[in-house]
N, C-alpha and C. Protein backbone atom coordinates (compact mmCIF):
# COMPACT_ATOMS: atom_id res chain seq x y z
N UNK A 1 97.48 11.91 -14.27
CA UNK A 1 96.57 12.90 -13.69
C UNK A 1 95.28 12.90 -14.50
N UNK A 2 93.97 13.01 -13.41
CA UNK A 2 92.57 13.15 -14.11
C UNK A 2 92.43 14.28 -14.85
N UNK A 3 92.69 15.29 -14.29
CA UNK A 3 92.21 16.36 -14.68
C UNK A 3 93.09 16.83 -16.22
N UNK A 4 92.40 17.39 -17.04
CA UNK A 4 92.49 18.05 -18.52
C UNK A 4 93.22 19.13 -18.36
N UNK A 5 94.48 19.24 -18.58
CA UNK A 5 95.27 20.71 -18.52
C UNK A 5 95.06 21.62 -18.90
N UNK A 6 93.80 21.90 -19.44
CA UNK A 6 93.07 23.39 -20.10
C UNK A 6 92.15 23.78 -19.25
N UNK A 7 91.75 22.70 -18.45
CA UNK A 7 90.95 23.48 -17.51
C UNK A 7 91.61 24.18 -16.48
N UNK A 8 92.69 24.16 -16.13
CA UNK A 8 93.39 24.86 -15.15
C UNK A 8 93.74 26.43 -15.52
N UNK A 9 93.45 26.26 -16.93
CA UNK A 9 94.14 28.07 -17.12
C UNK A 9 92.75 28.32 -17.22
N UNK A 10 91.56 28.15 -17.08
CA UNK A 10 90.45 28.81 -17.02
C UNK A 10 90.15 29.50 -15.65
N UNK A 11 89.54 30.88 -15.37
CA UNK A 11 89.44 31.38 -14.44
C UNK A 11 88.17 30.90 -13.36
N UNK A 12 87.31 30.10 -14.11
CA UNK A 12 86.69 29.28 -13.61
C UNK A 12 86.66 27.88 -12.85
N UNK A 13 87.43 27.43 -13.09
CA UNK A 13 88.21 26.57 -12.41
C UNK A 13 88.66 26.37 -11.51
N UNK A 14 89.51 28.08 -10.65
CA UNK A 14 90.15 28.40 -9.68
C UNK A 14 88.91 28.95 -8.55
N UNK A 15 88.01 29.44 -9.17
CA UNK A 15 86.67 30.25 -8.63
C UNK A 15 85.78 28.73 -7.87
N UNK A 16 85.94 27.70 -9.14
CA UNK A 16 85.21 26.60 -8.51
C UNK A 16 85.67 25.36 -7.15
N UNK A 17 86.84 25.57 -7.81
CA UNK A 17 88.11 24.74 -6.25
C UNK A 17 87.93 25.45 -4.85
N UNK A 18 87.61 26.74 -4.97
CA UNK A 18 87.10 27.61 -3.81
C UNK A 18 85.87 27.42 -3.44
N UNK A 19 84.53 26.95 -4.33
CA UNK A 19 83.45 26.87 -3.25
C UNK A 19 83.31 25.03 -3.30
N UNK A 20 84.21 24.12 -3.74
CA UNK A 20 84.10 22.82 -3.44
C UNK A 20 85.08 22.68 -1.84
N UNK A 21 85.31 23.50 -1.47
CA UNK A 21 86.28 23.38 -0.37
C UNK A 21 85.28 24.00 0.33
N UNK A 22 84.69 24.98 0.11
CA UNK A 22 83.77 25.80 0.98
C UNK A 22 82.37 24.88 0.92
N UNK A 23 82.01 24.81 0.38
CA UNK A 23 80.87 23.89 0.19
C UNK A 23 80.71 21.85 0.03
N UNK A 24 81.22 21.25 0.06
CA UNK A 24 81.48 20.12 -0.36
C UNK A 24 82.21 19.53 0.26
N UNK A 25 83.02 19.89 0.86
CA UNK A 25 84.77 18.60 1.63
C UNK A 25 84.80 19.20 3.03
N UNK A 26 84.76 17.69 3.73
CA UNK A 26 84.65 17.95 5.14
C UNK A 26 86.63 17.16 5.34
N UNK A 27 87.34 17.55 5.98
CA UNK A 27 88.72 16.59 6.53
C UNK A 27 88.19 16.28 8.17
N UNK A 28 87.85 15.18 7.72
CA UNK A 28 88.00 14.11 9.89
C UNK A 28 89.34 14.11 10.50
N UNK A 29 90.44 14.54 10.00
CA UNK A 29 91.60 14.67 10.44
C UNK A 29 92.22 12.86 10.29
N UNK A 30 93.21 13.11 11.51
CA UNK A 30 94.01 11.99 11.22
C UNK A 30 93.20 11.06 12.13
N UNK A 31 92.82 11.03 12.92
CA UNK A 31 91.44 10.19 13.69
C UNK A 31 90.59 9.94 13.76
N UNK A 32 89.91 10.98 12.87
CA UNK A 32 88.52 10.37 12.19
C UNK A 32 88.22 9.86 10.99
N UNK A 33 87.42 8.99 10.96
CA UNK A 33 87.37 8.69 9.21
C UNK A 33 85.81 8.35 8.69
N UNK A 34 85.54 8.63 7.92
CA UNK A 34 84.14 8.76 7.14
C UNK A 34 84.21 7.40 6.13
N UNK A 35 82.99 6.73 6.55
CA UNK A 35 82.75 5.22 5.90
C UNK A 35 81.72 6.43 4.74
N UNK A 36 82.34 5.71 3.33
CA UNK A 36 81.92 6.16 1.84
C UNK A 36 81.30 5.14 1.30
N UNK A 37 80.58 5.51 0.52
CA UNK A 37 79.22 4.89 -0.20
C UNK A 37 79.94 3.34 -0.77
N UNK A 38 81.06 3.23 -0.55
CA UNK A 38 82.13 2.44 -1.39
C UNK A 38 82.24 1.00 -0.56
N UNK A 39 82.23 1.56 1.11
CA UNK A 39 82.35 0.68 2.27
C UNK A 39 83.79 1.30 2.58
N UNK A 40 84.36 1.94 1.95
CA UNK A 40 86.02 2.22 2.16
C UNK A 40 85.97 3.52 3.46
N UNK A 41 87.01 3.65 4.15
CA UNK A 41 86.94 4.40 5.41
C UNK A 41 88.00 6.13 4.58
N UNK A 42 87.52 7.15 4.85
CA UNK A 42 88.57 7.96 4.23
C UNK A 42 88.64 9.37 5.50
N UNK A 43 89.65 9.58 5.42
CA UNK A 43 89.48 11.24 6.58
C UNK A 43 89.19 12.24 5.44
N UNK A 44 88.87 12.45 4.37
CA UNK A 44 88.35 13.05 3.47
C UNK A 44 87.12 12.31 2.70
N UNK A 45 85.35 13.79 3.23
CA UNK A 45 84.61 13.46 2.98
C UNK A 45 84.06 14.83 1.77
N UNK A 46 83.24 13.42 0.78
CA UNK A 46 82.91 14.74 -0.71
C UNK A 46 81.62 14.82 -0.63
N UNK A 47 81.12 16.10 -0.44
CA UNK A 47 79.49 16.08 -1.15
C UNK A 47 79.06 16.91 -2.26
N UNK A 48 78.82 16.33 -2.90
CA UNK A 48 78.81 17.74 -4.27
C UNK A 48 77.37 18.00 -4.79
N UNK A 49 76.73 17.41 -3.46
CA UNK A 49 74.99 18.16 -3.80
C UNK A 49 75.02 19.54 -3.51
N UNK A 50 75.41 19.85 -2.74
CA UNK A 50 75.50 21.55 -1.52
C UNK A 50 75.93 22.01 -3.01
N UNK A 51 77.58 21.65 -3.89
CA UNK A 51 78.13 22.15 -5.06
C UNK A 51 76.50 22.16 -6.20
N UNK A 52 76.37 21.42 -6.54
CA UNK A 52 75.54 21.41 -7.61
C UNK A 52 74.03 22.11 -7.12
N UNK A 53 74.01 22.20 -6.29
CA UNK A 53 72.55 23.01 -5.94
C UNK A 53 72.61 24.90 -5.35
N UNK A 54 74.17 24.71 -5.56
CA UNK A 54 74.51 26.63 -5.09
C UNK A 54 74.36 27.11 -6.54
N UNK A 55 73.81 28.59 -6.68
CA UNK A 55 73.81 28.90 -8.54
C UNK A 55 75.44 29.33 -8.93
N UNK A 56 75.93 29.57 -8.15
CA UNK A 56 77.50 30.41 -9.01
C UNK A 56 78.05 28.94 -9.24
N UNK A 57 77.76 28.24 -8.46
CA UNK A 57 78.91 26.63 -8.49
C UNK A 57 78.45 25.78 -9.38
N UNK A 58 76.96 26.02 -9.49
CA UNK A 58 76.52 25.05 -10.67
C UNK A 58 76.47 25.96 -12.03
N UNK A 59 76.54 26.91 -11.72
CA UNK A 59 77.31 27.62 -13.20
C UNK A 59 78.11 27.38 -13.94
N UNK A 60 79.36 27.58 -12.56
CA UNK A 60 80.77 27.41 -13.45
C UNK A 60 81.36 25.82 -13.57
N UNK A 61 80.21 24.88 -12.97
CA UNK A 61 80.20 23.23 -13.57
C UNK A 61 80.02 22.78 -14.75
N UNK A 62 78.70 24.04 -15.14
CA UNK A 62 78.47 23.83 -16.83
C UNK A 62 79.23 24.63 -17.26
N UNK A 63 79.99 25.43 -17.18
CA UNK A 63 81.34 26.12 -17.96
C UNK A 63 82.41 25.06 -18.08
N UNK A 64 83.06 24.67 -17.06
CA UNK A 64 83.90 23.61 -17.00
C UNK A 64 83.18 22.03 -17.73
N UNK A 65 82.47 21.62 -17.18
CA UNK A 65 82.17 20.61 -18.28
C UNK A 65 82.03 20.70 -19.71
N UNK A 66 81.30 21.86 -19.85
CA UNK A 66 81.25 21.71 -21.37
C UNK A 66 82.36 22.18 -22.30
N UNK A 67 83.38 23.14 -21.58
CA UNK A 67 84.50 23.04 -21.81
C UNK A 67 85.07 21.77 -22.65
N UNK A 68 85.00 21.07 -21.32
CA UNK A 68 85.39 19.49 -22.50
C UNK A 68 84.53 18.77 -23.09
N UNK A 69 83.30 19.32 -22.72
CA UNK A 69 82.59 18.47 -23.49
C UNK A 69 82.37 18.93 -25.18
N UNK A 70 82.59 19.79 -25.72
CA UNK A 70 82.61 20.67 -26.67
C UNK A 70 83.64 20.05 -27.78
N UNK A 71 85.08 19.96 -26.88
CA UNK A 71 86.20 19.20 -27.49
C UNK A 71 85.91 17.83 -27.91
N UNK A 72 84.76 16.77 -27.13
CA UNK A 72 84.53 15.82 -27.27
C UNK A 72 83.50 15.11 -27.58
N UNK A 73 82.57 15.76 -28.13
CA UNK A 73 81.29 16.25 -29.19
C UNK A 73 80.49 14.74 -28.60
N UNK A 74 80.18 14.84 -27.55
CA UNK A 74 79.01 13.65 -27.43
C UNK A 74 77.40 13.78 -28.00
N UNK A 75 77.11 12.93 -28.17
CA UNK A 75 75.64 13.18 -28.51
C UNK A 75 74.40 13.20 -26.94
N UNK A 76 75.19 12.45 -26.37
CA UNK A 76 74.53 12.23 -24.90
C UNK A 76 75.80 12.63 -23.50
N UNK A 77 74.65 13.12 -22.56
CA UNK A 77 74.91 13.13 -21.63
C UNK A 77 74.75 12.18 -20.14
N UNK A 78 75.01 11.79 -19.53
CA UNK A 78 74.29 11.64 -18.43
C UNK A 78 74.92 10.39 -17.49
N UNK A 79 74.11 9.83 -16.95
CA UNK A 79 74.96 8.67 -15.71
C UNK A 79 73.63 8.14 -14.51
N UNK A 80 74.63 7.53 -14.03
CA UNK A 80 73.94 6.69 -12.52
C UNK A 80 72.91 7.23 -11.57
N UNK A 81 71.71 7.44 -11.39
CA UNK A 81 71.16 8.22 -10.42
C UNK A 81 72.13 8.07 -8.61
N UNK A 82 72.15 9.04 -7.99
CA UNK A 82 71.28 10.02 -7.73
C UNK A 82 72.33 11.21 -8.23
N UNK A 83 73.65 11.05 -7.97
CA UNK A 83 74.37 12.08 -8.28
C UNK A 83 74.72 12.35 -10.17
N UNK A 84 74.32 11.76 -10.62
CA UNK A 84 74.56 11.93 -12.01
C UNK A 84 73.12 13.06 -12.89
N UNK A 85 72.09 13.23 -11.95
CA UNK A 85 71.15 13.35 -12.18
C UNK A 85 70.62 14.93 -12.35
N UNK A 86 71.26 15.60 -11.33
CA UNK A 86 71.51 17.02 -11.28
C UNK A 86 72.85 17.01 -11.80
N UNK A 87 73.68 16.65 -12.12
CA UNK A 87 74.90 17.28 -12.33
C UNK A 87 74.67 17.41 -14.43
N UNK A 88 73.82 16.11 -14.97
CA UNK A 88 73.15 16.39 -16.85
C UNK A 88 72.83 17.63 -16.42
N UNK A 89 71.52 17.42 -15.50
CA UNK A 89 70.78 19.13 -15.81
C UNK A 89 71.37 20.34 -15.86
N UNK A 90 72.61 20.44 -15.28
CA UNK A 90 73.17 21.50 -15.41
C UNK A 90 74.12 21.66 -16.48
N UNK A 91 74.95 20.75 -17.25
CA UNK A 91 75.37 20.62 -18.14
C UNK A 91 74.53 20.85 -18.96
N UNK A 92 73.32 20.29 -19.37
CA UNK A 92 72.67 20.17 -20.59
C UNK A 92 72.09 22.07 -20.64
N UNK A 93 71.66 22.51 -19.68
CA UNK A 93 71.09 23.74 -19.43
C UNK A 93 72.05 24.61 -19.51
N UNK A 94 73.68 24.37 -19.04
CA UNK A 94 74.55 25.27 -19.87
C UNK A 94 75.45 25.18 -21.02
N UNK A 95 74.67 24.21 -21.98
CA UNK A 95 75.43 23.38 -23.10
C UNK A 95 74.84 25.04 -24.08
N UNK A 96 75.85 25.10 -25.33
CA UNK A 96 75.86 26.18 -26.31
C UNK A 96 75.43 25.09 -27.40
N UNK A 97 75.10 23.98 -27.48
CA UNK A 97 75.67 22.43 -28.44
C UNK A 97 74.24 22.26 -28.09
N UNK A 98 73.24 22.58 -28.83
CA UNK A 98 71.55 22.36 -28.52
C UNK A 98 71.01 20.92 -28.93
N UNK A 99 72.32 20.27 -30.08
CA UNK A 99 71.82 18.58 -30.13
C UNK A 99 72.56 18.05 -29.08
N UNK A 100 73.17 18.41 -28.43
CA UNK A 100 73.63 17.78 -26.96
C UNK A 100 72.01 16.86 -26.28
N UNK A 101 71.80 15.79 -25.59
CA UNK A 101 70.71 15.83 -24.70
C UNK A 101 71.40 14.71 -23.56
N UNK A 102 70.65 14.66 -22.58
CA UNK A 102 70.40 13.90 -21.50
C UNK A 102 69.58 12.90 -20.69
N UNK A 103 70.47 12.10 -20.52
CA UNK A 103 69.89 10.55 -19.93
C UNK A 103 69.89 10.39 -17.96
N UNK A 104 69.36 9.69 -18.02
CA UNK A 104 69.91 9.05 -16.77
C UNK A 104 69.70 7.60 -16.91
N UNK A 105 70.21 6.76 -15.77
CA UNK A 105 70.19 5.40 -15.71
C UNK A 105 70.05 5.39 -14.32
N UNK A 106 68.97 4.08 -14.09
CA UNK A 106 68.58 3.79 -12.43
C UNK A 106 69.40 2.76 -12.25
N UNK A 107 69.68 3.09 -10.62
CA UNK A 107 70.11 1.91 -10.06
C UNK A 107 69.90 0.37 -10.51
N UNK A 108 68.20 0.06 -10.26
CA UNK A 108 67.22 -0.75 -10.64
C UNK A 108 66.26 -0.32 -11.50
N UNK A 109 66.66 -0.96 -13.16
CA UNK A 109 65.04 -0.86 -13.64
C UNK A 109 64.11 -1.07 -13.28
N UNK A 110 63.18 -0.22 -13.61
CA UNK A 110 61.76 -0.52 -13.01
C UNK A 110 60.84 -1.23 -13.65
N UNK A 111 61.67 -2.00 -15.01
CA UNK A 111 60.49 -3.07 -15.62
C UNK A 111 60.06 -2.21 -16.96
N UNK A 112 59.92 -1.03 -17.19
CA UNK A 112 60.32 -0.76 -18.82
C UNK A 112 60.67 -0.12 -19.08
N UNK A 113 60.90 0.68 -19.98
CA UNK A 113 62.03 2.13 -20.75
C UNK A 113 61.18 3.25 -20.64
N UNK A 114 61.72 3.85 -21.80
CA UNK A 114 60.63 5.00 -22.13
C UNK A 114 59.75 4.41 -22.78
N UNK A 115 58.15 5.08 -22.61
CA UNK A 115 57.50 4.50 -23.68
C UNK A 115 57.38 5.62 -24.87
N UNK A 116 57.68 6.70 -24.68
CA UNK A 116 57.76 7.58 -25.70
C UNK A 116 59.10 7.12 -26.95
N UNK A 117 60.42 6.96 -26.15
CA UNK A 117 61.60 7.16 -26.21
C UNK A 117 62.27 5.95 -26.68
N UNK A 118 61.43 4.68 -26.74
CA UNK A 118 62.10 3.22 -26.69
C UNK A 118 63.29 2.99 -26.10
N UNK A 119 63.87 3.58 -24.63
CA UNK A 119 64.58 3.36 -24.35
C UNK A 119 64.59 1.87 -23.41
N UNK A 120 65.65 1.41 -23.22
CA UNK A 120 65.73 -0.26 -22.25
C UNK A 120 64.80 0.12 -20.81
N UNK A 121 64.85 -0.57 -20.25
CA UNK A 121 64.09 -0.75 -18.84
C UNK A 121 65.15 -0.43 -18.25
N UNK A 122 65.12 0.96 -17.28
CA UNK A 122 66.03 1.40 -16.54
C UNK A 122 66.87 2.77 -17.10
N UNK A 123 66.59 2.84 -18.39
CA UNK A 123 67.32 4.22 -19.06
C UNK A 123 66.11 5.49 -19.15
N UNK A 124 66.36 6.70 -19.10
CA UNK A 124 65.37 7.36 -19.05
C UNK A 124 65.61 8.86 -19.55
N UNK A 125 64.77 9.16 -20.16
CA UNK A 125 64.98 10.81 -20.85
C UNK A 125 65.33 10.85 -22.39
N UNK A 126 66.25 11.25 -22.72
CA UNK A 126 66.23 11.50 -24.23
C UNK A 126 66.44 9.85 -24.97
N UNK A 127 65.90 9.86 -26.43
CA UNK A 127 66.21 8.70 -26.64
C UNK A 127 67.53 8.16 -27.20
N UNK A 128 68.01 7.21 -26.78
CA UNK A 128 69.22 6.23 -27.14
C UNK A 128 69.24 5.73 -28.29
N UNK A 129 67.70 5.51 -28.32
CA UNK A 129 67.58 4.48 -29.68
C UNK A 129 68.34 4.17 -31.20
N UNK A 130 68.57 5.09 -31.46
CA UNK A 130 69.30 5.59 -32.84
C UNK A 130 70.84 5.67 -32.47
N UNK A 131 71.10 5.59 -31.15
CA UNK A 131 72.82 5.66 -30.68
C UNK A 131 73.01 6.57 -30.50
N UNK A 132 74.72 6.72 -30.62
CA UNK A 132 75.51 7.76 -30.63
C UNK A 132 76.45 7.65 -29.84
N UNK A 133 76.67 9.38 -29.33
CA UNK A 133 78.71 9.04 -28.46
C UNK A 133 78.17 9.43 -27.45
N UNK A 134 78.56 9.02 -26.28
CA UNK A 134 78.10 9.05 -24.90
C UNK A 134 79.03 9.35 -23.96
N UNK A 135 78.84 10.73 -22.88
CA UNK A 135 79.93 11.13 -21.94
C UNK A 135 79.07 10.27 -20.71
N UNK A 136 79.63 9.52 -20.19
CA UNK A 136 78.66 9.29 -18.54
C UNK A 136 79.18 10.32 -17.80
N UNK A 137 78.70 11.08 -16.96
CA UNK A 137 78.88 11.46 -15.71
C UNK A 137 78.88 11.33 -14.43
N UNK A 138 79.83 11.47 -13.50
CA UNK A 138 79.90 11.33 -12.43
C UNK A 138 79.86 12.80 -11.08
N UNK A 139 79.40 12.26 -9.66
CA UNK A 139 79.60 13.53 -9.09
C UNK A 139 81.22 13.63 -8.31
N UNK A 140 81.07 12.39 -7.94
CA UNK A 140 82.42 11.89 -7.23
C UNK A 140 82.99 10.48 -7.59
N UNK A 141 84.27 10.24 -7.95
CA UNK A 141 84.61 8.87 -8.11
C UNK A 141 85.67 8.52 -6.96
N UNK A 142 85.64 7.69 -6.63
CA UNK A 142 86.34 6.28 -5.74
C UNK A 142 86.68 5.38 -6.14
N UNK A 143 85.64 4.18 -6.86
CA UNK A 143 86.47 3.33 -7.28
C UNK A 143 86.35 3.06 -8.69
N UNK A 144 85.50 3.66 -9.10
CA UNK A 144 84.82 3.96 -10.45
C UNK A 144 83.34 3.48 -10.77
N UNK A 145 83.23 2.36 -9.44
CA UNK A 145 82.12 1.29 -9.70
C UNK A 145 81.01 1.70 -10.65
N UNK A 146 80.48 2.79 -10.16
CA UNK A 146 79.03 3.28 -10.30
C UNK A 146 78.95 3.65 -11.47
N UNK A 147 80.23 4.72 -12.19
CA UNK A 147 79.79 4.69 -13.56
C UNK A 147 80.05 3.79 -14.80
N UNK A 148 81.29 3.03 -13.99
CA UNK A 148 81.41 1.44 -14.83
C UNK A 148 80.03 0.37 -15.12
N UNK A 149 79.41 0.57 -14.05
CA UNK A 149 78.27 0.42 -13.26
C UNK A 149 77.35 0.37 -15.00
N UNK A 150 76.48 1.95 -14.96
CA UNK A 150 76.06 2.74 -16.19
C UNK A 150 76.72 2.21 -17.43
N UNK A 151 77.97 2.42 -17.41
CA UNK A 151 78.61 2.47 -18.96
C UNK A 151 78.23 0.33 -19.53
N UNK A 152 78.00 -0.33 -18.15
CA UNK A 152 77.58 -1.61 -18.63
C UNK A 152 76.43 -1.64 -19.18
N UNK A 153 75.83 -1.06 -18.51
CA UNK A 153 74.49 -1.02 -19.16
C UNK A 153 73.51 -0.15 -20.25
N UNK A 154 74.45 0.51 -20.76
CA UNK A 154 74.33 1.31 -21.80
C UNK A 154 74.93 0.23 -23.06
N UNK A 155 76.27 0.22 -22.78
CA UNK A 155 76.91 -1.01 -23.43
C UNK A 155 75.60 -2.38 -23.83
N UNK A 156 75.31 -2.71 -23.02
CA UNK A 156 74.68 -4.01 -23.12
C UNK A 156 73.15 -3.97 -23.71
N UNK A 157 72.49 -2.54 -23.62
CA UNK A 157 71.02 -1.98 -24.11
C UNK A 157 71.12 -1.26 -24.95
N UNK A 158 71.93 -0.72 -25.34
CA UNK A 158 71.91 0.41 -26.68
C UNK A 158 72.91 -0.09 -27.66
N UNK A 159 72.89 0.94 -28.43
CA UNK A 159 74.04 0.61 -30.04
C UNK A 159 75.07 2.18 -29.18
N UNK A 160 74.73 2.43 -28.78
CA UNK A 160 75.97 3.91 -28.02
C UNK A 160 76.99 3.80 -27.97
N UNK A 161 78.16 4.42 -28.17
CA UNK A 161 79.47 3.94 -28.43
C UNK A 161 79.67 5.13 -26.84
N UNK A 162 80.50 4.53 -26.10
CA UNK A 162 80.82 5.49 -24.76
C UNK A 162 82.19 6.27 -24.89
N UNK A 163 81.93 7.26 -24.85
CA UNK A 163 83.29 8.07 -25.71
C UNK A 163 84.34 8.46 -24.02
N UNK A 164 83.49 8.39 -22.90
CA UNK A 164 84.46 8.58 -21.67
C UNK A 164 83.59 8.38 -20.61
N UNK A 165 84.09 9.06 -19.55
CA UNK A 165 83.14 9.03 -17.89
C UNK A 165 84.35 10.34 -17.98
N UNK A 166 83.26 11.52 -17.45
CA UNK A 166 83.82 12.66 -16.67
C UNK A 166 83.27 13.23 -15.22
N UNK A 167 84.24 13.16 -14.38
CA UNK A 167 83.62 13.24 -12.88
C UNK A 167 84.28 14.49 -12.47
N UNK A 168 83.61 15.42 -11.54
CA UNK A 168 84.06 16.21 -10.78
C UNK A 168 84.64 16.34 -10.10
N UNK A 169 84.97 15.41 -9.65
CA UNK A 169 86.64 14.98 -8.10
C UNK A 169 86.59 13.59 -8.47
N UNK A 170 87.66 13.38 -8.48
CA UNK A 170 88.87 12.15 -8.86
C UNK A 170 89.08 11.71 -6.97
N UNK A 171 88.75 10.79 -6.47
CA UNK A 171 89.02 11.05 -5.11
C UNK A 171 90.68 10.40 -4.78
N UNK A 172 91.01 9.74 -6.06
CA UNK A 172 92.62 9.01 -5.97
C UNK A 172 92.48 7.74 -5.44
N UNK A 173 91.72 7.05 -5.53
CA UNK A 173 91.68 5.69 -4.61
C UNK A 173 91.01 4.86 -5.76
N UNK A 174 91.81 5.18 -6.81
CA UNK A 174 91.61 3.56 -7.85
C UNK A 174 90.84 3.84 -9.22
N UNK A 175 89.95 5.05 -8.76
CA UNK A 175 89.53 5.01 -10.28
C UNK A 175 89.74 5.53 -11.37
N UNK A 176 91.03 5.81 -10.80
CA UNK A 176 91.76 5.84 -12.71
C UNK A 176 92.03 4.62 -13.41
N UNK A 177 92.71 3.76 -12.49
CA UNK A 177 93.11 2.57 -12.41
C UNK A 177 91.90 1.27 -12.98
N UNK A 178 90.64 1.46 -12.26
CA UNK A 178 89.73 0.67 -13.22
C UNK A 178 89.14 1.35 -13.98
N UNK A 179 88.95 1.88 -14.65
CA UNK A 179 89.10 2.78 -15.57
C UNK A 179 89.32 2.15 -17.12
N UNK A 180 90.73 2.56 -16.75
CA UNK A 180 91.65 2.06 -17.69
C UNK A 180 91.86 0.52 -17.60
N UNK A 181 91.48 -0.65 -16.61
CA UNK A 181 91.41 -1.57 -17.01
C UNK A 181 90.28 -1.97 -17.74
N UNK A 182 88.82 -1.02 -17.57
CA UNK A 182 87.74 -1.40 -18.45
C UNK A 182 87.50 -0.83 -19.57
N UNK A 183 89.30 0.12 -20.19
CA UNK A 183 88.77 0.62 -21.47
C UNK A 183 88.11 1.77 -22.11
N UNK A 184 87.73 2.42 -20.57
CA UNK A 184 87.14 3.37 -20.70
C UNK A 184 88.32 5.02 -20.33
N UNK A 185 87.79 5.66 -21.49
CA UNK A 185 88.58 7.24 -20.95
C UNK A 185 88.43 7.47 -19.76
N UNK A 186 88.60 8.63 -18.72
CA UNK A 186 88.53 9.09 -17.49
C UNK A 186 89.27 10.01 -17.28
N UNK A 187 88.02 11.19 -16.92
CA UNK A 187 88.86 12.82 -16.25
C UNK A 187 88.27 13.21 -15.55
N UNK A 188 88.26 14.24 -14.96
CA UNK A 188 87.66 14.74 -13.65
C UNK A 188 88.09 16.07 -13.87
N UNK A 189 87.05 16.94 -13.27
CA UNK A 189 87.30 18.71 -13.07
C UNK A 189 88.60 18.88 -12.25
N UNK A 190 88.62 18.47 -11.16
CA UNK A 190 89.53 18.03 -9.86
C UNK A 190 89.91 17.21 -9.45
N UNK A 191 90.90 16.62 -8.37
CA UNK A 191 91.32 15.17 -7.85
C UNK A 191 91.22 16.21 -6.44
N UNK A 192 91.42 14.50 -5.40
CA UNK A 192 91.57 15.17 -4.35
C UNK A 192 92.50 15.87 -3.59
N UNK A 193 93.84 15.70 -4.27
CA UNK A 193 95.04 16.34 -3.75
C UNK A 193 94.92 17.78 -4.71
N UNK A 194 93.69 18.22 -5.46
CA UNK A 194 93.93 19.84 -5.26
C UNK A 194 92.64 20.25 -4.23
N UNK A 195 92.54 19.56 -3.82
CA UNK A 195 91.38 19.94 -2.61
C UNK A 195 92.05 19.96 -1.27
N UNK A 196 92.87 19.12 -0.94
CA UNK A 196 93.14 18.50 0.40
C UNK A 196 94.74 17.64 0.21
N UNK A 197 95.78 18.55 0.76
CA UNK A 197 97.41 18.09 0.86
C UNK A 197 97.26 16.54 1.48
């Protein structure tokens, strides 16, 4: 299981499974099915922009993340645009941990780094340069691609040691599984079987 067994006795937790169902997860039933960013077909569809852009839900995201993130003292935050992008800001904005900061990584570099920041071509926001421990973030995982994706290229441009990938729904379709074949930790706030039997 993705999810961290301490987050479940938090009362926040239970508050947040209620507006990701209300806000975020559509079921197509047994006849319909929703083609995912993945190419994969699923009768369970996730959006966790509606989540991350409501204020009580993106509240209790930075409660719950930093929850673990606290336990797991990264120096950086951050992940893959587009969904990795709002989900730092709200972490970093409800971090208590003020040397905490936040990155993102583009799809496609755009040809150079920071020029403030010396970061690689394609990394952006706080600087890397000097290293450190790194949480990637995710909004939704499937197959893991996207933040395996990031964690390569952090790997391959920085001295950063990647301490995990933490995603907000686990969707159950593999990416625990590559995951753990690339070495990397992996948890999630939720999976999809506490969303959807």
């Amino acid at each position: 299981m993705s999810v961290h067994e301490s987050l479940k006795s938090l009362p926040e937790w239970g508050r947040l499974l209620e507006l990701v169902r209300e806000l975020a997860f559509l079921d197509g039933g047994l006849d319909d099915a929703f083609t995912l960013a993945s190419g994969r077909s699923s009768r369970w569809f996730f959006d966790m922009k509606p989540l991350m852009m409501h204020s009580e839900a993106s509240k209790l995201l930075a409660v719950l993340f930093n929850h673990r993130l606290d336990a797991l003292n990264p120096d950086f935050v951050g992940g893959l645009e587009l969904g990795a992008v709002p989900l730092t800001a709200i972490v970093i904005t409800g971090s208590q941990n003020h040397h905490r900061k936040g990155f993102m990584v583009r799809k496609s570099p755009k040809g150079r780094g920071g020029r403030k920041t010396n970061n690689p071509p394609g990394i952006e926001g706080a600087s890397l340069a000097a290293g450190g421990g790194v949480i990637v973030l995710e909004d939704v995982t499937t197959t893991g691609g996207s933040s395996i994706q990031a964690v390569e290229r952090i790997r391959e441009t920085t001295s950063c040691d990647i301490l995990g990938v933490i995603s907000i729904l686990d969707r159950q379709e593999g990416g625990v599984e590559a995951f753990a074949e690339a070495g990397i930790p992996f948890e999630s706030i939720f999976t999809r079987s506490d969303i959807a039997q």
